[in-house]
C-alpha atoms as a PDB file:
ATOM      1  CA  UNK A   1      90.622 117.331 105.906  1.00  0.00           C
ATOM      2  CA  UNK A   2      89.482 116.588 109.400  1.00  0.00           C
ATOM      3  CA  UNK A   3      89.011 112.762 110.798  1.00  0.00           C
ATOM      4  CA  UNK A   4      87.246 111.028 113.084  1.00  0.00           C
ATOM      5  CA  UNK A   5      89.146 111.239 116.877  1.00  0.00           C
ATOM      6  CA  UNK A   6      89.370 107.380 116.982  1.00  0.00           C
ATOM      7  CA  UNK A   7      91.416 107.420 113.096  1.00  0.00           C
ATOM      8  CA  UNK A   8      94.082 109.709 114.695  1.00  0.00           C
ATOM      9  CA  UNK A   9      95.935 107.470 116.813  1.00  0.00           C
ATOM     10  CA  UNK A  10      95.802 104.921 114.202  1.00  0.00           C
ATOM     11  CA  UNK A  11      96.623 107.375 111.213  1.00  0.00           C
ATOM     12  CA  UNK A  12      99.990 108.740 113.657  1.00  0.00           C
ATOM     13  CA  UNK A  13     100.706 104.372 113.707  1.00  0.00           C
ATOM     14  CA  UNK A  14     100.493 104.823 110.027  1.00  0.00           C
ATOM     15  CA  UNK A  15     102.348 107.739 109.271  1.00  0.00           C
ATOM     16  CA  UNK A  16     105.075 106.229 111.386  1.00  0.00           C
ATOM     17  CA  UNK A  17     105.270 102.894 109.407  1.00  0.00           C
ATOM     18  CA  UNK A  18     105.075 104.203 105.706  1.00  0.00           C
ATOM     19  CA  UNK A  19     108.206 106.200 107.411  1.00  0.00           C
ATOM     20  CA  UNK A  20     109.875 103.674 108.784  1.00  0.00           C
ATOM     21  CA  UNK A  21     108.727 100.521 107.254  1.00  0.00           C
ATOM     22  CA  UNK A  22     108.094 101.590 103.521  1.00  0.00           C
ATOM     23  CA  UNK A  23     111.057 104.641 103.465  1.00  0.00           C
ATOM     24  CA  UNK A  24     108.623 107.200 101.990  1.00  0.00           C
ATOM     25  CA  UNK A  25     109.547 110.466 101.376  1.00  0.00           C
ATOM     26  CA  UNK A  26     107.573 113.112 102.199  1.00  0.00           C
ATOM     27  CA  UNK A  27     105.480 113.876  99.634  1.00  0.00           C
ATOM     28  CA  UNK A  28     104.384 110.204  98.604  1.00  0.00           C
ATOM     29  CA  UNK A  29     103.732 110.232 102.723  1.00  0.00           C
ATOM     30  CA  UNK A  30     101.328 112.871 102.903  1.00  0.00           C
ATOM     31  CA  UNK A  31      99.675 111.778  99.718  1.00  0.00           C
ATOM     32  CA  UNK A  32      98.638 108.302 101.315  1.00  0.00           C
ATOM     33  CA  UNK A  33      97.758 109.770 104.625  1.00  0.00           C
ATOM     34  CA  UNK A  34      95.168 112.315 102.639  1.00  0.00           C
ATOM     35  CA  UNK A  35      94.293 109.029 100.847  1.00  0.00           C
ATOM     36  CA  UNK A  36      93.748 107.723 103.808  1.00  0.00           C
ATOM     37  CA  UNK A  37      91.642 110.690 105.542  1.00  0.00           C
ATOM     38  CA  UNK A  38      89.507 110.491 102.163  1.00  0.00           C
ATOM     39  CA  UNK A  39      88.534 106.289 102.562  1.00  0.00           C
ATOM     40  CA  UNK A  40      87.961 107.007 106.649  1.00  0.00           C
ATOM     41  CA  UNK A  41      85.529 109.853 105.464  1.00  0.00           C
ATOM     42  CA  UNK A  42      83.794 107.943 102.896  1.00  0.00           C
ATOM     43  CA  UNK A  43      83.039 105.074 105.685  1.00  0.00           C
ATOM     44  CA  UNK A  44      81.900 107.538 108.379  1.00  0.00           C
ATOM     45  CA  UNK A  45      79.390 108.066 106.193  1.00  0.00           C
ATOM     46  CA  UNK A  46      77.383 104.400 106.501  1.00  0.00           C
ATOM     47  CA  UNK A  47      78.913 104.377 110.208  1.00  0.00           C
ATOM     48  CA  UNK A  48      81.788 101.974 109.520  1.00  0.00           C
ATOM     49  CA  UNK A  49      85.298 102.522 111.029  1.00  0.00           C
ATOM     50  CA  UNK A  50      88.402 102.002 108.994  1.00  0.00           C
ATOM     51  CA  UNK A  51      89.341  98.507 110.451  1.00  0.00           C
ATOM     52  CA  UNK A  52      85.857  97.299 110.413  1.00  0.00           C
ATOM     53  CA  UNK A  53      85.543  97.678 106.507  1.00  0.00           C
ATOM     54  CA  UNK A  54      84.481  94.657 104.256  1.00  0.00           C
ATOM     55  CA  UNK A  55      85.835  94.077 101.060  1.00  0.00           C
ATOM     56  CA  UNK A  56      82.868  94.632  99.302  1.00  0.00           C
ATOM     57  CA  UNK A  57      82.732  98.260 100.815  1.00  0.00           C
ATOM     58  CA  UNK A  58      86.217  99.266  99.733  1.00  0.00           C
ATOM     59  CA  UNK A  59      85.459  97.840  96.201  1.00  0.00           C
ATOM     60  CA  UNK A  60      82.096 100.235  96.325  1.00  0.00           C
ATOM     61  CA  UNK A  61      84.619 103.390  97.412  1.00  0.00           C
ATOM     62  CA  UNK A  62      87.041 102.311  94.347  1.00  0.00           C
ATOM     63  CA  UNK A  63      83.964 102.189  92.082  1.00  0.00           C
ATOM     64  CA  UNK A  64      83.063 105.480  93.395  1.00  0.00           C
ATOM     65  CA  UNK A  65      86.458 107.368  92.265  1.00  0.00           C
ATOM     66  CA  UNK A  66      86.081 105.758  89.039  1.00  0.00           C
ATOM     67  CA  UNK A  67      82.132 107.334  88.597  1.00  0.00           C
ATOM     68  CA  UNK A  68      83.587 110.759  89.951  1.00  0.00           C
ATOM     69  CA  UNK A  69      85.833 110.858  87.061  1.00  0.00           C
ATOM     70  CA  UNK A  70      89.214 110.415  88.935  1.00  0.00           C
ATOM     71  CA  UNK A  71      92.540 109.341  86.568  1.00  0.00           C
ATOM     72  CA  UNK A  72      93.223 106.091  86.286  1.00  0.00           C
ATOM     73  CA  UNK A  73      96.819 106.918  87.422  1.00  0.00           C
ATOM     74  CA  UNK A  74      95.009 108.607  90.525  1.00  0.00           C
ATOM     75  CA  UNK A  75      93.170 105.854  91.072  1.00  0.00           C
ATOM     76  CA  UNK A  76      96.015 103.535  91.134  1.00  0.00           C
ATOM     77  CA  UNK A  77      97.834 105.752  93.996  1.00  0.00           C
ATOM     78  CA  UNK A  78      94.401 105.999  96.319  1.00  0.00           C
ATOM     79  CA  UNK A  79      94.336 101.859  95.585  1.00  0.00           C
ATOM     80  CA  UNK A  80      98.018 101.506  96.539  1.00  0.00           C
ATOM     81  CA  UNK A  81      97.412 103.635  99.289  1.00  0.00           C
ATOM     82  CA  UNK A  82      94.395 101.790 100.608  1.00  0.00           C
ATOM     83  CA  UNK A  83      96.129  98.349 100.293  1.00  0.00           C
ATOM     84  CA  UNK A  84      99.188  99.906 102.220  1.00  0.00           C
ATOM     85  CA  UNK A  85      96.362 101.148 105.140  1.00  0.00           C
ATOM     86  CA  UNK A  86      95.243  97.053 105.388  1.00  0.00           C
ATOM     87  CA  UNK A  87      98.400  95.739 105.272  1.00  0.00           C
ATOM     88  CA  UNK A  88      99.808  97.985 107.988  1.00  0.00           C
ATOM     89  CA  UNK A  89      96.391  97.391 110.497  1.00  0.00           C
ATOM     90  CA  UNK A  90      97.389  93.554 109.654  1.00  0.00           C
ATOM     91  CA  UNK A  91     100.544  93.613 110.287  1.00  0.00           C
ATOM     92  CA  UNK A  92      99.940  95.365 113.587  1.00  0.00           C
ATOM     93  CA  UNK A  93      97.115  93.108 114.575  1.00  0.00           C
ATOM     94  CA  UNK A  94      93.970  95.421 114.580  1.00  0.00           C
ATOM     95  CA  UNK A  95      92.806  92.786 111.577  1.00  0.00           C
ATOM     96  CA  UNK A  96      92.229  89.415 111.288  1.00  0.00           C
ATOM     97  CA  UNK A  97      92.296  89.252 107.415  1.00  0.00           C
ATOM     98  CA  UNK A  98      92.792  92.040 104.966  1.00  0.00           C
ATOM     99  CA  UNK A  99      89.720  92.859 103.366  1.00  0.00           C
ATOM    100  CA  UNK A 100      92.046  94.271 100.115  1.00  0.00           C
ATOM    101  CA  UNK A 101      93.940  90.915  99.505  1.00  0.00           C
ATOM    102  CA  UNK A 102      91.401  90.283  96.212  1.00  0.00           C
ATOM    103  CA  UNK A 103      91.475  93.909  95.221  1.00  0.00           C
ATOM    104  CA  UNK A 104      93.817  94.642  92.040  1.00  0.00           C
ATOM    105  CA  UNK A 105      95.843  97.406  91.526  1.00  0.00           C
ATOM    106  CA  UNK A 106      96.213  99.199  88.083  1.00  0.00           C
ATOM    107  CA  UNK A 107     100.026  98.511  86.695  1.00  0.00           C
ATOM    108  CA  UNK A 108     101.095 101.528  85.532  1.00  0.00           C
ATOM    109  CA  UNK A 109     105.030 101.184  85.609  1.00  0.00           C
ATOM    110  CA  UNK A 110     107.085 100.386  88.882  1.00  0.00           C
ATOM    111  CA  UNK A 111     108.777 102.610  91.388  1.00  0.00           C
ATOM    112  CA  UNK A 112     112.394 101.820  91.533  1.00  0.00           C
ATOM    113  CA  UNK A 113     113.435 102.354  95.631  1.00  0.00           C
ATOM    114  CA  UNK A 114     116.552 104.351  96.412  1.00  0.00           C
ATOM    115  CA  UNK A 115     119.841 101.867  96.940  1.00  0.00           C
ATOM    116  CA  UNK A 116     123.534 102.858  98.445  1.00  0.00           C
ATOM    117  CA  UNK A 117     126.768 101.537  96.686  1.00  0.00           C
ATOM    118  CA  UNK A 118     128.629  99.137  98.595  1.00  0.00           C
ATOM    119  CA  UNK A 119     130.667 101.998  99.553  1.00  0.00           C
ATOM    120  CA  UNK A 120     128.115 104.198 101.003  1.00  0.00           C
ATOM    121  CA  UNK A 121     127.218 101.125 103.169  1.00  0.00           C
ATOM    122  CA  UNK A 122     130.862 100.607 103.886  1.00  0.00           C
ATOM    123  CA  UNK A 123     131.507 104.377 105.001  1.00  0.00           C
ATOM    124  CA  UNK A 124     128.416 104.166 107.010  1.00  0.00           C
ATOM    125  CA  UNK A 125     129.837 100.969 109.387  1.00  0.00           C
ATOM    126  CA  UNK A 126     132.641 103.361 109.541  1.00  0.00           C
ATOM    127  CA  UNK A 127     131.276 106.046 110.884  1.00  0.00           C
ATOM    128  CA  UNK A 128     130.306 103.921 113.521  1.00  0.00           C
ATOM    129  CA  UNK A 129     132.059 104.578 117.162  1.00  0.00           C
ATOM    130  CA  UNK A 130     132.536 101.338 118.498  1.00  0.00           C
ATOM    131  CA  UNK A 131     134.384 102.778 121.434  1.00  0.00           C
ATOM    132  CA  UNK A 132     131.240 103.763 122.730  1.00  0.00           C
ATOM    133  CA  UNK A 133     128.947 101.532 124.414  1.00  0.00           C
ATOM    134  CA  UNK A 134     126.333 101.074 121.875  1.00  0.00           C
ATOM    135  CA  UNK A 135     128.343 101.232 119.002  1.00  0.00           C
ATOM    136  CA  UNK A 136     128.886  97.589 118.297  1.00  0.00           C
ATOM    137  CA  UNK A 137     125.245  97.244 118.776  1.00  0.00           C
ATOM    138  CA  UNK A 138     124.828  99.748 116.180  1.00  0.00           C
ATOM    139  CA  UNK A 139     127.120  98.328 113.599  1.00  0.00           C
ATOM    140  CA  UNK A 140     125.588  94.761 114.359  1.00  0.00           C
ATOM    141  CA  UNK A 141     122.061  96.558 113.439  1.00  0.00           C
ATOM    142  CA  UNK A 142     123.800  98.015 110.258  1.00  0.00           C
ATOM    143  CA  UNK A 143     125.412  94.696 109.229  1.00  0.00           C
ATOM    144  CA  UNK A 144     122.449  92.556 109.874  1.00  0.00           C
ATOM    145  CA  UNK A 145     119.816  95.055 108.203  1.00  0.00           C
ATOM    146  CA  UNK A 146     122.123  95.207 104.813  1.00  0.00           C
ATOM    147  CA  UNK A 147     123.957  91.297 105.260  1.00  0.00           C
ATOM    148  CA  UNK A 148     120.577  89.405 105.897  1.00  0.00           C
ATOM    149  CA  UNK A 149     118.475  91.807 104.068  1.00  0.00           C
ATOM    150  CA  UNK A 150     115.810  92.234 107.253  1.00  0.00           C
ATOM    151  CA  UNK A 151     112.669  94.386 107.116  1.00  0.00           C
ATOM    152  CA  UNK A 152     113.344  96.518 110.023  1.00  0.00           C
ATOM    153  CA  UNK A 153     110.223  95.159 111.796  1.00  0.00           C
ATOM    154  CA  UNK A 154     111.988  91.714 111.266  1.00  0.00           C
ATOM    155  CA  UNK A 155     115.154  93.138 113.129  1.00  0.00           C
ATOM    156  CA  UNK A 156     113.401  94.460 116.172  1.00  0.00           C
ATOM    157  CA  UNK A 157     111.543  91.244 116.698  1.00  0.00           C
ATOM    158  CA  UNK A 158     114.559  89.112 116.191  1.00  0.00           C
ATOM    159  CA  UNK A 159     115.047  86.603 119.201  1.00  0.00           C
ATOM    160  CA  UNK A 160     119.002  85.586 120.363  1.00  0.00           C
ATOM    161  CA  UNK A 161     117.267  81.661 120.271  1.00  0.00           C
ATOM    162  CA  UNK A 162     116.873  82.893 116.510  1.00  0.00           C
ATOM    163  CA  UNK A 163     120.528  83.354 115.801  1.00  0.00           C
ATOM    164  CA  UNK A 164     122.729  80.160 115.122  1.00  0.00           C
ATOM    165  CA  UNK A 165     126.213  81.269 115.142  1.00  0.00           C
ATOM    166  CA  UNK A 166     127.450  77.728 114.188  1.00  0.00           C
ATOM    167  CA  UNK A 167     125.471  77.526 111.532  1.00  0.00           C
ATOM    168  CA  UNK A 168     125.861  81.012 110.416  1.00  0.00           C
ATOM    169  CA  UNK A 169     121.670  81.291 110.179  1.00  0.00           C
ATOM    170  CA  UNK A 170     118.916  83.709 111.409  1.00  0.00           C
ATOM    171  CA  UNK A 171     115.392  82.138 111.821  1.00  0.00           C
ATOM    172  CA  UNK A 172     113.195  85.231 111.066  1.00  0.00           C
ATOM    173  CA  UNK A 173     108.946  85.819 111.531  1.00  0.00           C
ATOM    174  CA  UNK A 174     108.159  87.750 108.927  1.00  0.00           C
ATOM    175  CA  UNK A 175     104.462  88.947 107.413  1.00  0.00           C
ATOM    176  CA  UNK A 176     101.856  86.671 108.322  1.00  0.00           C
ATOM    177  CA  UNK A 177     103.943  85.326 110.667  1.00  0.00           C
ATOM    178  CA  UNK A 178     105.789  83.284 108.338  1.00  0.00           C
ATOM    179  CA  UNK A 179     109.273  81.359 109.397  1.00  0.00           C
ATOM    180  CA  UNK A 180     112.278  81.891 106.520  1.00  0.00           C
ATOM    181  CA  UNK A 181     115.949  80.958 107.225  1.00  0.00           C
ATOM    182  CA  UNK A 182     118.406  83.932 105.949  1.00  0.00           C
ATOM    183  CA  UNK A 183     122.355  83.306 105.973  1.00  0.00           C
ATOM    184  CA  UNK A 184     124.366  85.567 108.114  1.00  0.00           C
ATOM    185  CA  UNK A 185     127.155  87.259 106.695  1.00  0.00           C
ATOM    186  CA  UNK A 186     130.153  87.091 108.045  1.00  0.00           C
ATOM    187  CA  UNK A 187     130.129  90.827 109.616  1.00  0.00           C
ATOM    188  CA  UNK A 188     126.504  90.317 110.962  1.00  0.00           C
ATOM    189  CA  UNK A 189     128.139  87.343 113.311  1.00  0.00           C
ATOM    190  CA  UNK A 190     131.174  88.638 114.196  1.00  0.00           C
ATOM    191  CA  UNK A 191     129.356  92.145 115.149  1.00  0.00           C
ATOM    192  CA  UNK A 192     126.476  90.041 116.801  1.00  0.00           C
ATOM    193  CA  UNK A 193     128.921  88.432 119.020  1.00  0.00           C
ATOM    194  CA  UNK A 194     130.762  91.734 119.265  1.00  0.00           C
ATOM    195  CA  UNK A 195     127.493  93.191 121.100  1.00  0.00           C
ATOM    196  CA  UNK A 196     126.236  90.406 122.915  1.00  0.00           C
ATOM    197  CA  UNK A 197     129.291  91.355 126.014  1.00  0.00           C
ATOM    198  CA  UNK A 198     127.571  94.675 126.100  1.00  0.00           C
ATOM    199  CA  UNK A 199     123.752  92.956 126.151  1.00  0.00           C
ATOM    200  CA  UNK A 200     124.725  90.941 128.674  1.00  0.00           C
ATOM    201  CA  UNK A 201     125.481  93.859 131.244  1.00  0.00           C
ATOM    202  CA  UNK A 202     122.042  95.786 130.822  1.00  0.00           C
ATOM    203  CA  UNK A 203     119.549  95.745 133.073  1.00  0.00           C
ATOM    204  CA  UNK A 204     117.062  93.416 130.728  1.00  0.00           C
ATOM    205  CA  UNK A 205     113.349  94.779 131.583  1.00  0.00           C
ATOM    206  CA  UNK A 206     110.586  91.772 132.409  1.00  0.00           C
ATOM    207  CA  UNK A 207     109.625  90.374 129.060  1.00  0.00           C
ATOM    208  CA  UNK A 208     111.768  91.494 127.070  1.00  0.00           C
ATOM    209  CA  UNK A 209     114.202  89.114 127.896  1.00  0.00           C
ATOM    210  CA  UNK A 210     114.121  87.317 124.613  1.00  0.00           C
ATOM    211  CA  UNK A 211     114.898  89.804 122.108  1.00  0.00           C
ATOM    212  CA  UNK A 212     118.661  90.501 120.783  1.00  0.00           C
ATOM    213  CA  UNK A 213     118.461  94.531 119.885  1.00  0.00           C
ATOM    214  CA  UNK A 214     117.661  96.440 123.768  1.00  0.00           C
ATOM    215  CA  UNK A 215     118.605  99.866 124.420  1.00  0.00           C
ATOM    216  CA  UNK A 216     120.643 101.202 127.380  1.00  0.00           C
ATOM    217  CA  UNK A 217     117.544 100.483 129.761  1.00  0.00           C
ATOM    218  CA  UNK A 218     117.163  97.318 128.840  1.00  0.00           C
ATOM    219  CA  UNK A 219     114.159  97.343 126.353  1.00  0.00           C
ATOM    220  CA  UNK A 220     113.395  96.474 123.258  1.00  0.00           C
ATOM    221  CA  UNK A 221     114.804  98.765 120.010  1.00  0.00           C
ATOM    222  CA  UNK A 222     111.615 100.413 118.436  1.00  0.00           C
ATOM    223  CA  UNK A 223     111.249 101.166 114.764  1.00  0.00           C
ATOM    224  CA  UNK A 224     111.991 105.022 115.246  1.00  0.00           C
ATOM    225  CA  UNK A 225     115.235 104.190 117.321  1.00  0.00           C
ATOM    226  CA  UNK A 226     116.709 101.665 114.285  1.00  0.00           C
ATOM    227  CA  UNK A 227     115.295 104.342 112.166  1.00  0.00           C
ATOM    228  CA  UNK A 228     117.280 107.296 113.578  1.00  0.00           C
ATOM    229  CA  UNK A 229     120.540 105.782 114.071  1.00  0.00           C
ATOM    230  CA  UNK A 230     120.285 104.506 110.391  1.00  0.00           C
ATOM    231  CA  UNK A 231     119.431 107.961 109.353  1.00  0.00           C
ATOM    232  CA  UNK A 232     122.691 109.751 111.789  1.00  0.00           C
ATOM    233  CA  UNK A 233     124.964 106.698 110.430  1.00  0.00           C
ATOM    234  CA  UNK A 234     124.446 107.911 106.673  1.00  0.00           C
ATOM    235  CA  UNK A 235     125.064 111.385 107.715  1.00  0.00           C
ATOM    236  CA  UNK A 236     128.085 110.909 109.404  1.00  0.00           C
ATOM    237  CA  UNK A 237     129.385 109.079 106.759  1.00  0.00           C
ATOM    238  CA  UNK A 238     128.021 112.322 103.968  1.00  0.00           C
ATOM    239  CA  UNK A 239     125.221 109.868 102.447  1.00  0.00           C
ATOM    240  CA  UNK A 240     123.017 112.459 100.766  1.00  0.00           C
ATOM    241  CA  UNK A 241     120.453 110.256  99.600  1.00  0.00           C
ATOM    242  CA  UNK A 242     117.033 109.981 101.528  1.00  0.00           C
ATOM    243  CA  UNK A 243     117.712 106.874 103.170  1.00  0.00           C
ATOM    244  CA  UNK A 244     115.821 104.601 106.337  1.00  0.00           C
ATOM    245  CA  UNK A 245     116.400 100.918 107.031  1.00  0.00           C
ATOM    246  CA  UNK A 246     114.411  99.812 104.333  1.00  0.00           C
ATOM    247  CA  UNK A 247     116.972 101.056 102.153  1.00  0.00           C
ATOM    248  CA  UNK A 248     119.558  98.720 103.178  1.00  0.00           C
ATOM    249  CA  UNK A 249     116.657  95.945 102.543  1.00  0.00           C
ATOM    250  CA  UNK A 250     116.713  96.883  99.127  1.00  0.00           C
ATOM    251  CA  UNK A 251     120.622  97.618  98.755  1.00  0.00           C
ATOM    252  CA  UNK A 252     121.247  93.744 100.223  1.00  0.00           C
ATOM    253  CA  UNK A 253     119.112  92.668  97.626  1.00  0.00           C
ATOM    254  CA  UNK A 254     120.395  94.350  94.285  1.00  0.00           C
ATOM    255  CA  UNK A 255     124.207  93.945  95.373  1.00  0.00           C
ATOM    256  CA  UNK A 256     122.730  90.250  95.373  1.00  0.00           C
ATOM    257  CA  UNK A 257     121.637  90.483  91.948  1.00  0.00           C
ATOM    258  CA  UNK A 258     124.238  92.284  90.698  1.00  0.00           C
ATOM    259  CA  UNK A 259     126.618  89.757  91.912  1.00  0.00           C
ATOM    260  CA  UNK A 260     125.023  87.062  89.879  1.00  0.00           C
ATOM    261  CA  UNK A 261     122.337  85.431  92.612  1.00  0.00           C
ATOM    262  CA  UNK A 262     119.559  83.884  91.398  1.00  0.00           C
ATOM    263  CA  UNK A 263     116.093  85.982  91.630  1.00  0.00           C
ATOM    264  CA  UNK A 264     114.234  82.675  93.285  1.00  0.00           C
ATOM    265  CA  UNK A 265     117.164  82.719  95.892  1.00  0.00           C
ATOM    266  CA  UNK A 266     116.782  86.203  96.603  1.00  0.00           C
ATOM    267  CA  UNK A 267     112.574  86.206  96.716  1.00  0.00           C
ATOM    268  CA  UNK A 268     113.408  83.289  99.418  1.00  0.00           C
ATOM    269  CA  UNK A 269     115.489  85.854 101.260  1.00  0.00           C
ATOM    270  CA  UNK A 270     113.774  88.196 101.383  1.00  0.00           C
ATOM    271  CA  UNK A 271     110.692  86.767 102.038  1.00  0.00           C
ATOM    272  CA  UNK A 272     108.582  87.956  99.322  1.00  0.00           C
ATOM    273  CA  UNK A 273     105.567  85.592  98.873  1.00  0.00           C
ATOM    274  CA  UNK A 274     105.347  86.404  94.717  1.00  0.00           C
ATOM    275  CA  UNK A 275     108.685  86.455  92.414  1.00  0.00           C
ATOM    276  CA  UNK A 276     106.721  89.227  90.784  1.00  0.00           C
ATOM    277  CA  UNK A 277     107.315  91.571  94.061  1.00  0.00           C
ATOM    278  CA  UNK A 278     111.228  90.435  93.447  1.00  0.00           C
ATOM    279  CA  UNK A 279     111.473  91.238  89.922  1.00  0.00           C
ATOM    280  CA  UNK A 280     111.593  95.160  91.123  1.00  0.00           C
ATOM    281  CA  UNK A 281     115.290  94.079  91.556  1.00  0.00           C
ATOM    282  CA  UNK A 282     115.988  93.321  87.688  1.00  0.00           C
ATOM    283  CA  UNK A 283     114.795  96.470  86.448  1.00  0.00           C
ATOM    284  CA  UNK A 284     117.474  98.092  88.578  1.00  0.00           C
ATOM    285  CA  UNK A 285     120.185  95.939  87.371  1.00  0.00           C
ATOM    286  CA  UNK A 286     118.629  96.426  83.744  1.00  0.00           C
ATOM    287  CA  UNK A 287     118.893  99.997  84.584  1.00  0.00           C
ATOM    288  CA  UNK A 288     122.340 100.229  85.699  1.00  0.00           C
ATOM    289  CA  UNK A 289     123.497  97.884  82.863  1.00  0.00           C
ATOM    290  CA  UNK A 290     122.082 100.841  80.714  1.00  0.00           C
ATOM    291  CA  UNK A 291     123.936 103.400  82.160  1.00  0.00           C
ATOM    292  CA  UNK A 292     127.453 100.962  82.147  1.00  0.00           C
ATOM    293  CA  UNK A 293     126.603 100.924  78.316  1.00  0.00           C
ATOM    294  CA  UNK A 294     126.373 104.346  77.705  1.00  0.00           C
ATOM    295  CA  UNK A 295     129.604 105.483  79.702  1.00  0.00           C
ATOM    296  CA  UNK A 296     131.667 102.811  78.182  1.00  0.00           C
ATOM    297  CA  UNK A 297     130.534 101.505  75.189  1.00  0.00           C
ATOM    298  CA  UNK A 298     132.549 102.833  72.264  1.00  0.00           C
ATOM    299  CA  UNK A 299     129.784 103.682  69.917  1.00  0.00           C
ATOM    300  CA  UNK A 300     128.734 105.992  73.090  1.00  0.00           C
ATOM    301  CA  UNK A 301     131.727 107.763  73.273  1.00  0.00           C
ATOM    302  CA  UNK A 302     132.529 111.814  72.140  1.00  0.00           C
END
């Protein structure tokens, strides 16, 4: 399906973040970028570019798939999909509002995201050299993406005025540019302070002064970086799962539950605007309490 020239750059911004921001494997990937290539069609039509949509023209293209006779459960994914496009041109500024906010999507069960043990996660901070240069910068990415539960956009943003050793608290932007205070674990500071000798030696480029996370030249850790040494960690350490940094998002927040933490505690962590976006976590645990039964429970075993 061929797009207009000026979608590309913004679908290759897309692909990347459904990648890096959402973990999506492959095949749920392509299926929102064709999605995607379908709603930027449908608008070339009247003239209209993807970011200049209204609301009331997306809810014309949903009404569409419905009158073509698409399944419901079809429907749901293009819907999904087209919420995750909004969201994404939001979240990178190339919106002011998201014309989708209003726009339901079908409920037709929930999608349970992949999460390590705590000893995955532990044999993945081992893996880590920290005789090389970079490595406690890498283990204090690893420790603050799984102890603080950070979206990985959240991490490369993150400011050292942000960080309050003393207090053992991150201040951290997230969506809509909304402040949250997260507790540090106790690895996060002591790995944080670990990497700060080595910051404090690299030749910090103009502007990008404030940020904690720089590479060896001095700038700013992008997405794909955080995402590739999350992805050589887990290998290293013989991870087999399809991991990114999300996944240690959603690891920090079951081993939460799991623990005994209350939900409203962890939807404050996390930032999640609705408990209902939280609640993903409990049908995990539910899940795993399941499997507990059947292993042990004498009326299970042969």
């Amino acid at each position: 399906m061929t797009v207009p020239e000026s979608f590309r750059r913004l679908r290759s911004g897309y692909e990347a973040y459904l990648l890096l921001e959402r973990g999506m494997s492959a095949n749920t990937r392509d299926a929102y970028l064709r999605d995607a290539d379908r709603l930027c069609n449908c608008l070339a039509e009247t003239g209209t570019a993807v970011p200049d949509a209204s609301s009331g023209q997306l809810q014309q293209f949903i009404a569409d798939l419905h009158d073509l006779g698409i399944a419901p459960r079809s429907q749901a994914r293009i819907i999904s999909g087209m919420k995750s496009l909004y969201r994404y041109l939001h979240l990178e500024g190339l919106i002011e509002t998201d014309p989708t906010l209003k726009i339901d999507t079908p409920r037709l069960g929930r999608h349970l995201p992949e999460v390590l043990s705590v000893e995955e996660i532990d044999a993945m901070v081992e893996a880590v050299d920290t005789d090389k240069p970079e490595g406690p910068r890498n283990r204090a990415i690893i420790e603050t993406l799984y102890g603080c539960g950070l979206r990985v956009s959240e991490l490369c943003n993150l400011e050292i005025s942000r960080v309050d050793f003393d207090a053992g608290i991150l201040s951290v932007t997230g969506k809509g540019s909304k402040e949250r205070l997260v507790p540090m674990s106790e690895e996060s500071i002591r790995w944080i302070g670990e990497y700060a000798g080595w910051r404090s030696q690299l030749p910090v480029q103009r502007g990008e002064e404030p940020y904690l996370f720089l590479n060896r030249r001095g700038h700013r850790l992008s997405r794909v970086m955080i995402f590739y040494i999350v992805r050589e960690l887990a290998a290293l350490a013989g991870v087999r799962k399809s991991i990114s940094p999300h996944t240690l998002r959603h690891s920090f927040a079951t081993h939460l539950l799991e623990g005994g933490a209350n939900l409203r505690a962890i939807q404050q962590m996390l930032g999640h605007e609705s408990i209902a976006t939280t609640e993903i976590y409990l049908h995990i645990d539910n899940t795993r309490l399941r499997e507990e039964i059947l292993m042990y429970h004498p009326r299970n075993r042969k």
